[in-house]
N, C-alpha and C. Protein backbone atom coordinates (compact mmCIF):
# COMPACT_ATOMS: atom_id res chain seq x y z
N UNK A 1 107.53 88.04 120.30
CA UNK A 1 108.65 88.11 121.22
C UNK A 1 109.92 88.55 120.48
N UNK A 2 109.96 88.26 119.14
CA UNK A 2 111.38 88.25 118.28
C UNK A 2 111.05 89.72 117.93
N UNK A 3 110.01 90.53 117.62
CA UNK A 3 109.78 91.37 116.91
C UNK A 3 109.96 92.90 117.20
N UNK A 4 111.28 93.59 116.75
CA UNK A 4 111.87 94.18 117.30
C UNK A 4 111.21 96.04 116.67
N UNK A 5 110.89 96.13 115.58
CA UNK A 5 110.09 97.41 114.79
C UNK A 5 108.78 96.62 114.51
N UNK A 6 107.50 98.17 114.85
CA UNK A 6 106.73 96.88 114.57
C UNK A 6 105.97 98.70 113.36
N UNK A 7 105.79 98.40 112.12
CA UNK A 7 105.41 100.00 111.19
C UNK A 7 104.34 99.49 110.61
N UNK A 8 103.14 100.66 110.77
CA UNK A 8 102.07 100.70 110.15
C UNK A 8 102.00 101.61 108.74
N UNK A 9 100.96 101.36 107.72
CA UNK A 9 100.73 102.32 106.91
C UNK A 9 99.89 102.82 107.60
N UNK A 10 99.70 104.96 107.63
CA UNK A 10 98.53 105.57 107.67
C UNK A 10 98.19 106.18 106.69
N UNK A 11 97.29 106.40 106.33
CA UNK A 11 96.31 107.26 105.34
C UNK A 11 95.48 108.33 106.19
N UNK A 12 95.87 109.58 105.64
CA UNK A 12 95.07 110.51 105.96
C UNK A 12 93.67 110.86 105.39
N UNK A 13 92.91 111.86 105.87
CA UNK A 13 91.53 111.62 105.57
C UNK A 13 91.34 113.16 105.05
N UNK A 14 91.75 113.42 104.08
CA UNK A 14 91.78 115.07 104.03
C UNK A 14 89.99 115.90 103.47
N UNK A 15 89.37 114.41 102.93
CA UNK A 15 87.94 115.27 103.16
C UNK A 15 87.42 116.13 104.39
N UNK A 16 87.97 115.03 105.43
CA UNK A 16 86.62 115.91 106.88
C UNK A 16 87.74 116.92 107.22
N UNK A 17 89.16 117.12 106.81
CA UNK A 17 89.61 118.18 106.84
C UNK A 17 88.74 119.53 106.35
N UNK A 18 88.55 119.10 105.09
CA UNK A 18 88.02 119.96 104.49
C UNK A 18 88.99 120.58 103.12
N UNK A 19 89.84 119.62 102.75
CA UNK A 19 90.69 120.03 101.54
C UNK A 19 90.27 119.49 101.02
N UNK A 20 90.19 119.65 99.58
CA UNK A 20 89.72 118.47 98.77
C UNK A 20 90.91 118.16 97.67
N UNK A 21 91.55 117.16 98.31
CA UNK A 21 92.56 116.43 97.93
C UNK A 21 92.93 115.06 97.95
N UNK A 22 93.68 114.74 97.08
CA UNK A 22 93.54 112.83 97.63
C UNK A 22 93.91 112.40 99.00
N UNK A 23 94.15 111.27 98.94
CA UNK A 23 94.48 111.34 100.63
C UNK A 23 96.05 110.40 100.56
N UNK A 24 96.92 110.37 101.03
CA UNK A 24 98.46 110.05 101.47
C UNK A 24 98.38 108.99 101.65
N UNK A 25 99.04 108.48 101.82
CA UNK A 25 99.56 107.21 102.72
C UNK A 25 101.39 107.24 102.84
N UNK A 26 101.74 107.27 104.48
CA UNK A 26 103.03 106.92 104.73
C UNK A 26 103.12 106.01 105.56
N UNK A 27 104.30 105.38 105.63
CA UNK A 27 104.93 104.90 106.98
C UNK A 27 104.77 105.24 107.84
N UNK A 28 104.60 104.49 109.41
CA UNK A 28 105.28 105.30 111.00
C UNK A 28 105.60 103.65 111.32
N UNK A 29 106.67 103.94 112.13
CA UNK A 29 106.89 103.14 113.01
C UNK A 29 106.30 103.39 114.62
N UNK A 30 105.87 102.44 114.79
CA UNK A 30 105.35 102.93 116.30
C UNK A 30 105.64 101.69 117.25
N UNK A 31 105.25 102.58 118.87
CA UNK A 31 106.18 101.58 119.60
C UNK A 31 104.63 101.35 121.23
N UNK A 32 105.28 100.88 122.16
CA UNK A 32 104.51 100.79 123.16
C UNK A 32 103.90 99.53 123.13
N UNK A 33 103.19 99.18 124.47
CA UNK A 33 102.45 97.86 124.40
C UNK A 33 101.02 97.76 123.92
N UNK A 34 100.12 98.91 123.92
CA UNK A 34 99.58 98.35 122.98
C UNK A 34 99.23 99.78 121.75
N UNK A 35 98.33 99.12 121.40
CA UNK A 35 97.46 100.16 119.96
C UNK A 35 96.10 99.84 119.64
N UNK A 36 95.50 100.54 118.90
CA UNK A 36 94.10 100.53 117.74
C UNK A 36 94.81 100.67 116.85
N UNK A 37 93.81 100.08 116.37
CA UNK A 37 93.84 100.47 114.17
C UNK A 37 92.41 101.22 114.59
N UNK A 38 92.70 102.18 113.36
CA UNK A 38 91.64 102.65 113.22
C UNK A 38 91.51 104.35 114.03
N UNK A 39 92.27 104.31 114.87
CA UNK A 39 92.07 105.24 115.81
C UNK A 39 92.39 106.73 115.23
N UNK A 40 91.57 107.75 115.97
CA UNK A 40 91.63 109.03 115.07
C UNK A 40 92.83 110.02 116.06
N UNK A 41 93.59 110.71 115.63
CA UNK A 41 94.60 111.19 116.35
C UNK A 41 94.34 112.56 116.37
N UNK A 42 93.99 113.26 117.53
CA UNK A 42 93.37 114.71 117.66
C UNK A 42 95.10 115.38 118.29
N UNK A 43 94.86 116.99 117.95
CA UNK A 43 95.94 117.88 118.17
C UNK A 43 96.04 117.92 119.58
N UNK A 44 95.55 117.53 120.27
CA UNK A 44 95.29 117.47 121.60
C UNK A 44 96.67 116.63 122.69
N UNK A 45 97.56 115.81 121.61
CA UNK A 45 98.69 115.42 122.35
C UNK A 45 99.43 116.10 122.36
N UNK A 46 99.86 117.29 121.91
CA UNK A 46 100.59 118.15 122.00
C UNK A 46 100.50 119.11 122.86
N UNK A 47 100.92 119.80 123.48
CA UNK A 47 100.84 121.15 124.53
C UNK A 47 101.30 122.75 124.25
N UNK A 48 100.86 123.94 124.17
CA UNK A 48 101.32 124.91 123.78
C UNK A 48 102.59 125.17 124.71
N UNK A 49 103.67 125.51 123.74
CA UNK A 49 105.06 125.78 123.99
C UNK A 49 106.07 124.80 123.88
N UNK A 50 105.48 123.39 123.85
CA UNK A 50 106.45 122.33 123.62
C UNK A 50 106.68 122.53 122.27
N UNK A 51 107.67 121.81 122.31
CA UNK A 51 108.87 121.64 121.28
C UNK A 51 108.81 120.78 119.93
N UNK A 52 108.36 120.72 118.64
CA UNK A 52 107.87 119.42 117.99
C UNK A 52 109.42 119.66 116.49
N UNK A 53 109.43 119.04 115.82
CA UNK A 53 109.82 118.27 114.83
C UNK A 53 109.13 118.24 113.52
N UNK A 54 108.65 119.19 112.76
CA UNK A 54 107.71 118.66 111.38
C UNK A 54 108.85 118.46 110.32
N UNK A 55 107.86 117.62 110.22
CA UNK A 55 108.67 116.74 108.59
C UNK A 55 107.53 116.82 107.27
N UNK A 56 108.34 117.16 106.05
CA UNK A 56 107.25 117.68 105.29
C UNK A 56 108.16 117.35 104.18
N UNK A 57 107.42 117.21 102.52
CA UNK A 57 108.46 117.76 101.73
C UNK A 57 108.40 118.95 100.89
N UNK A 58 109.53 119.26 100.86
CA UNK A 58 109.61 121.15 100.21
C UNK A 58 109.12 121.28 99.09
N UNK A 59 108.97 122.20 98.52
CA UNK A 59 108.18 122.99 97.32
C UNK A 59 109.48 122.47 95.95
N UNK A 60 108.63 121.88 95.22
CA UNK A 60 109.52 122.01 94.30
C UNK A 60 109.73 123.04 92.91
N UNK A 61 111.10 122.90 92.31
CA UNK A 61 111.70 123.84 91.61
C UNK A 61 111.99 123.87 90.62
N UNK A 62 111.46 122.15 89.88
CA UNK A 62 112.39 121.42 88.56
C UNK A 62 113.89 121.73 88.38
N UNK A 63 114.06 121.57 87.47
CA UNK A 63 115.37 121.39 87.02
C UNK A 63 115.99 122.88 86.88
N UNK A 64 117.12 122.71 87.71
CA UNK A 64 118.03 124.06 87.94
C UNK A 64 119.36 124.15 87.65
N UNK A 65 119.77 125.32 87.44
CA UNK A 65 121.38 124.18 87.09
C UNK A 65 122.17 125.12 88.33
N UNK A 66 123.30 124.76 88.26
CA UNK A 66 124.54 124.89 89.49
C UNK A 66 124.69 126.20 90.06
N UNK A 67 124.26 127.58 89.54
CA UNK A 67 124.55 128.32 90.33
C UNK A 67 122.86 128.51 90.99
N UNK A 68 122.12 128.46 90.53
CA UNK A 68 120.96 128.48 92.10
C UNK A 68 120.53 126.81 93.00
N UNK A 69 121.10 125.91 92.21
CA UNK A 69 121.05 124.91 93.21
C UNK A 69 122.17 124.89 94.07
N UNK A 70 123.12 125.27 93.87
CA UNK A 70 124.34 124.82 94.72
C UNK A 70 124.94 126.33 94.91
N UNK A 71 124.75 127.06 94.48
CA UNK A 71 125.28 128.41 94.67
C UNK A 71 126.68 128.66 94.43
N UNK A 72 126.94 128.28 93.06
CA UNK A 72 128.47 128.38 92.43
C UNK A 72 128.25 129.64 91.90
N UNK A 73 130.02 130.22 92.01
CA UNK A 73 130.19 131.74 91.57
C UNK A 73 129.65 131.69 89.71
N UNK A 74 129.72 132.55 89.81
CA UNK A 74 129.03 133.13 88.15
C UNK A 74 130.60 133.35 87.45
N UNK A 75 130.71 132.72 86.38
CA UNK A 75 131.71 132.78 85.47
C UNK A 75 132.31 134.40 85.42
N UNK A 76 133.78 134.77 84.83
CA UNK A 76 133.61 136.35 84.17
C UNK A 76 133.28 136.05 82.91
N UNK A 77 133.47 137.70 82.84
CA UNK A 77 132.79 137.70 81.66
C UNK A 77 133.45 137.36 79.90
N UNK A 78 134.76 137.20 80.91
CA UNK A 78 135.61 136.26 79.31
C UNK A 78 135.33 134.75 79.72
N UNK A 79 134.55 134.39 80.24
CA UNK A 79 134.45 132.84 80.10
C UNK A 79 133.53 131.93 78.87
N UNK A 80 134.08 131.03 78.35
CA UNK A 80 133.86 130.58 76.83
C UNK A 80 132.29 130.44 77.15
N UNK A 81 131.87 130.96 76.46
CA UNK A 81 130.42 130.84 75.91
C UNK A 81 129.50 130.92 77.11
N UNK A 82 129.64 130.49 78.07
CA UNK A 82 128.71 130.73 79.06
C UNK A 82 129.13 131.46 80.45
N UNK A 83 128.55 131.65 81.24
CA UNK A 83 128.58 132.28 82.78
C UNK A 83 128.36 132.01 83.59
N UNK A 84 126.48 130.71 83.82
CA UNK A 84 126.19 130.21 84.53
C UNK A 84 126.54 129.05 84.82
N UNK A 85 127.84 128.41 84.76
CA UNK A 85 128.47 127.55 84.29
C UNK A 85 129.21 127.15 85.41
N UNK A 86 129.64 125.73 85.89
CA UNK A 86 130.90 125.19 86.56
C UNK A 86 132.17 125.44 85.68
N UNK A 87 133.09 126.06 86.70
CA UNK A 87 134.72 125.89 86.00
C UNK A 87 135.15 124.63 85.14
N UNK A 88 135.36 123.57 85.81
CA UNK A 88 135.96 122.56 85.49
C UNK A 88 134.64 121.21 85.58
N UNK A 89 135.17 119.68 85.38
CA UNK A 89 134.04 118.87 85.95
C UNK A 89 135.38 118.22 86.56
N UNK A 90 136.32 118.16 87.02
CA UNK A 90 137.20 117.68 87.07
C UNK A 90 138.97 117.55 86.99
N UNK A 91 139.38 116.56 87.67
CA UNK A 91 140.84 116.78 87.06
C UNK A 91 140.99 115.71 86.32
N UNK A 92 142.16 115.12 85.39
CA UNK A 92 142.74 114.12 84.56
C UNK A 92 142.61 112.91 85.14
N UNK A 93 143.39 113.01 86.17
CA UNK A 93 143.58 112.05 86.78
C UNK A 93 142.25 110.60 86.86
N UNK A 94 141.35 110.73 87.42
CA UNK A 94 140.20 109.53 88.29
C UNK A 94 139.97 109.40 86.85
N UNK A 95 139.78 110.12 85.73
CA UNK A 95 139.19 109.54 84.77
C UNK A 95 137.55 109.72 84.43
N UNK A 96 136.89 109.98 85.32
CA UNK A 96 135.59 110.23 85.21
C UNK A 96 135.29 111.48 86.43
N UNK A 97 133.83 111.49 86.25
CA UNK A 97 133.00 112.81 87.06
C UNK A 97 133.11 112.52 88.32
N UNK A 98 133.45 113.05 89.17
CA UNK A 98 133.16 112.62 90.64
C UNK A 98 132.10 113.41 91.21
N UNK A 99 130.94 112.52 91.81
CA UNK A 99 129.71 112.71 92.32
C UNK A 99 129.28 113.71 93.03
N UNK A 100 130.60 114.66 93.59
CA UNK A 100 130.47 116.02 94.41
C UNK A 100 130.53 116.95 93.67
N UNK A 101 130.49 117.06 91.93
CA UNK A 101 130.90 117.97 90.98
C UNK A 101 129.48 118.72 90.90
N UNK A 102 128.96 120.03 91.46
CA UNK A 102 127.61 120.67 91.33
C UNK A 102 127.24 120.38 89.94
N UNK A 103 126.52 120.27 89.36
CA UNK A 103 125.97 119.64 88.23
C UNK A 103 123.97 120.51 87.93
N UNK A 104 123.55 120.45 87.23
CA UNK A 104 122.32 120.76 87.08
C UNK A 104 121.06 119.49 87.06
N UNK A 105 120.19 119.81 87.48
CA UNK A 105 119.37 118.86 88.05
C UNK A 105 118.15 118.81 88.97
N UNK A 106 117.44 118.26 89.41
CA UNK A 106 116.19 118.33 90.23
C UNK A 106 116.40 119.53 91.36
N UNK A 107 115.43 120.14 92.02
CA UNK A 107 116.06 120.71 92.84
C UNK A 107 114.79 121.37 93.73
N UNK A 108 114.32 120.67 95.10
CA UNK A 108 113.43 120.49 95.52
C UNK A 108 112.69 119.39 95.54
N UNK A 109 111.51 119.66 96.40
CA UNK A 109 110.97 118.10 96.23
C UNK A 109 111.35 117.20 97.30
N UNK A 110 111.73 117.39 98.40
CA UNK A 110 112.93 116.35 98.52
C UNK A 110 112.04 116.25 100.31
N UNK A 111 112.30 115.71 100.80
CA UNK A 111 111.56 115.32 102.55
C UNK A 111 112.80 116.07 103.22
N UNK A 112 112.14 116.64 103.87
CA UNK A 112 113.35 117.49 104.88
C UNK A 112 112.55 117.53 106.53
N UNK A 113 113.35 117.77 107.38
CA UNK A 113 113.04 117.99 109.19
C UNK A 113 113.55 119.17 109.67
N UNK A 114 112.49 119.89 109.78
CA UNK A 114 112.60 121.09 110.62
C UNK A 114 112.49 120.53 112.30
N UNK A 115 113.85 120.86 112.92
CA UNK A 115 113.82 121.00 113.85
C UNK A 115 113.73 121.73 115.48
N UNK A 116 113.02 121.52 116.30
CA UNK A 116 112.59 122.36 117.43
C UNK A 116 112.10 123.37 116.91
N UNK A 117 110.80 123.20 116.70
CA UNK A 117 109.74 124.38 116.39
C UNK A 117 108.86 124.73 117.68
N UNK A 118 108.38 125.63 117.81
CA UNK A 118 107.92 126.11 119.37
C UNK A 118 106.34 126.12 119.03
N UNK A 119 105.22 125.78 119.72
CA UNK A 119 103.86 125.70 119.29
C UNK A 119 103.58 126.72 120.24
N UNK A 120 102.72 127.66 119.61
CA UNK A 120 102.34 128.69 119.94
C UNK A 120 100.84 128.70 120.64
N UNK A 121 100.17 128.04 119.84
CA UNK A 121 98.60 127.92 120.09
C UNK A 121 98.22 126.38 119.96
N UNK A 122 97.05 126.25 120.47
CA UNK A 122 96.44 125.25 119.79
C UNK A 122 94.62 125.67 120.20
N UNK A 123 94.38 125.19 118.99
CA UNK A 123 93.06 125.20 118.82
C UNK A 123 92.03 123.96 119.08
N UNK A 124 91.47 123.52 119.83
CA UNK A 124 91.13 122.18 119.89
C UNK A 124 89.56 121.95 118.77
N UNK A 125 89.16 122.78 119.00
CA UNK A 125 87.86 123.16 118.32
C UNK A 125 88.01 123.25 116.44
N UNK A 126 89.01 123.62 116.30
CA UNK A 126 89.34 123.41 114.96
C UNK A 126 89.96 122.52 115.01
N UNK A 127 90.72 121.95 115.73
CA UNK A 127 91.87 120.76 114.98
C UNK A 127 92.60 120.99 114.20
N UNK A 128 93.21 122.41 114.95
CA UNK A 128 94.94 123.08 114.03
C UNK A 128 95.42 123.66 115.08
N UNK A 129 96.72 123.88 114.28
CA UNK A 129 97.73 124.63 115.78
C UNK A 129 98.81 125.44 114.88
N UNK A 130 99.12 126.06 115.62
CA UNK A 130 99.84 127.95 115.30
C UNK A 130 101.66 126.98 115.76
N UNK A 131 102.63 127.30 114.59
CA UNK A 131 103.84 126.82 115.15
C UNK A 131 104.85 128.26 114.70
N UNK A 132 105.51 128.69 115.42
CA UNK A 132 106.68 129.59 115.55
C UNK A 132 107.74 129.39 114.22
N UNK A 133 107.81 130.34 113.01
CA UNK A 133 108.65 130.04 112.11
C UNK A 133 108.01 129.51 110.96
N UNK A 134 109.44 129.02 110.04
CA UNK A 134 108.81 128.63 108.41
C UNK A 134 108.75 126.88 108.76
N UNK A 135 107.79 126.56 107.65
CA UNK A 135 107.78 125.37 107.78
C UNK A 135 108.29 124.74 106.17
N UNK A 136 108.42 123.47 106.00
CA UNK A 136 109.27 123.71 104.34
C UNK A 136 107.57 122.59 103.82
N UNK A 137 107.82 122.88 102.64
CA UNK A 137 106.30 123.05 101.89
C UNK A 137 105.29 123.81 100.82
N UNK A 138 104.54 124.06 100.54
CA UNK A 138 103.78 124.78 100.08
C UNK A 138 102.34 124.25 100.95
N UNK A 139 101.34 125.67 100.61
CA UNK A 139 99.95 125.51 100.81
C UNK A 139 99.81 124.28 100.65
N UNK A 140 98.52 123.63 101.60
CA UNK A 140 97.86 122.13 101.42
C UNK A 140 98.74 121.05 101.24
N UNK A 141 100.16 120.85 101.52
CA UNK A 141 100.92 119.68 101.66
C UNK A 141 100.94 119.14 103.30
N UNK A 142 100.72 118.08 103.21
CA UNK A 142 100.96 117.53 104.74
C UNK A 142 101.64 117.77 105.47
N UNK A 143 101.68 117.72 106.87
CA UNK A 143 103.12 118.33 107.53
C UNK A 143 103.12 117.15 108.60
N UNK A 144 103.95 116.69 109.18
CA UNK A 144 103.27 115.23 109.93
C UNK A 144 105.14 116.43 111.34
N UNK A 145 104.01 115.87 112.51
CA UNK A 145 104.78 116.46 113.89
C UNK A 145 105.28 115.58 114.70
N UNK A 146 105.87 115.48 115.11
CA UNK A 146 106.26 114.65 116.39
C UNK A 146 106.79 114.90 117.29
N UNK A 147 107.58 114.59 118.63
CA UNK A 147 107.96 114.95 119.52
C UNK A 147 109.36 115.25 119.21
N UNK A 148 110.19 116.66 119.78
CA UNK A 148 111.30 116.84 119.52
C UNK A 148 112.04 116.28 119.80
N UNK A 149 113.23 115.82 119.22
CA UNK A 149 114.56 115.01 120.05
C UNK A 149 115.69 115.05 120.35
N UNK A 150 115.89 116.84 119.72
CA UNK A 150 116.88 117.82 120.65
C UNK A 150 116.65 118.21 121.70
């Protein structure tokens, strides 16, 4: 009665996919009165032309520094010793770095939401579906869909 989120772990099954890869486990929160455990979730709730939501995480890039992660101008060419370089990290004043200073660092990797993607097809017989546009990712990474909420 008190229990206001109620979140399962799922694990995917990517053998009977047919990848041969380990298998995931994330979060969902889910809602409604009731549920299974256990239950297998076919492409089949979805409809061609509706609207979905994939969430995935992007391809990563390792370590980059400030002008292709953040897209800072390129030094001239009288600038001390380097080019690919931030101007300044700062002014005098605060005394230290402030956290908005582009910096070099991870870059990718990261969970992102593509929103309102248009489904083009669906295949029921395979258990895949055709979506309109890029999706963020590489080959064989999970892509998990849901209902749009724009």
């Amino acid at each position: 009665d008190k229990i206001k989120k109620v979140r399962i772990l799922v694990k995917t099954q990517p053998k009977k996919s047919g990848i041969g890869k380990k298998p995931e486990i994330f979060e969902i929160e889910i809602g409604g009165e009731k549920w299974n455990y256990g239950k297998e979730i076919n492409i089949d709730v979805f409809k061609e032309g509706e609207f979905v939501d994939a969430i995935a995480v992007t391809k990563g890039k390792g370590t980059q520094g400030p002008v292709k992660r953040f897209g800072v101008k390129i030094q001239t060419r009288k600038a001390a010793k380097k080019r690919r370089h931030i101007g300044t990290l700062g002014s005098e004043t605060p005394r230290r770095v402030i956290w908005t200073v582009p910096m070099s660092g991870q870059m990718g990797f990261q969970t992102r939401t593509e929103h309102n993607k248009r489904i083009l097809k669906i295949i029921i017989k395979g258990n895949y579906v055709l979506i309109e546009g890029s999706l963020p990712g590489p080959k064989k990474r999970i892509i998990r869909l849901k209902q749009s909420m724009r």
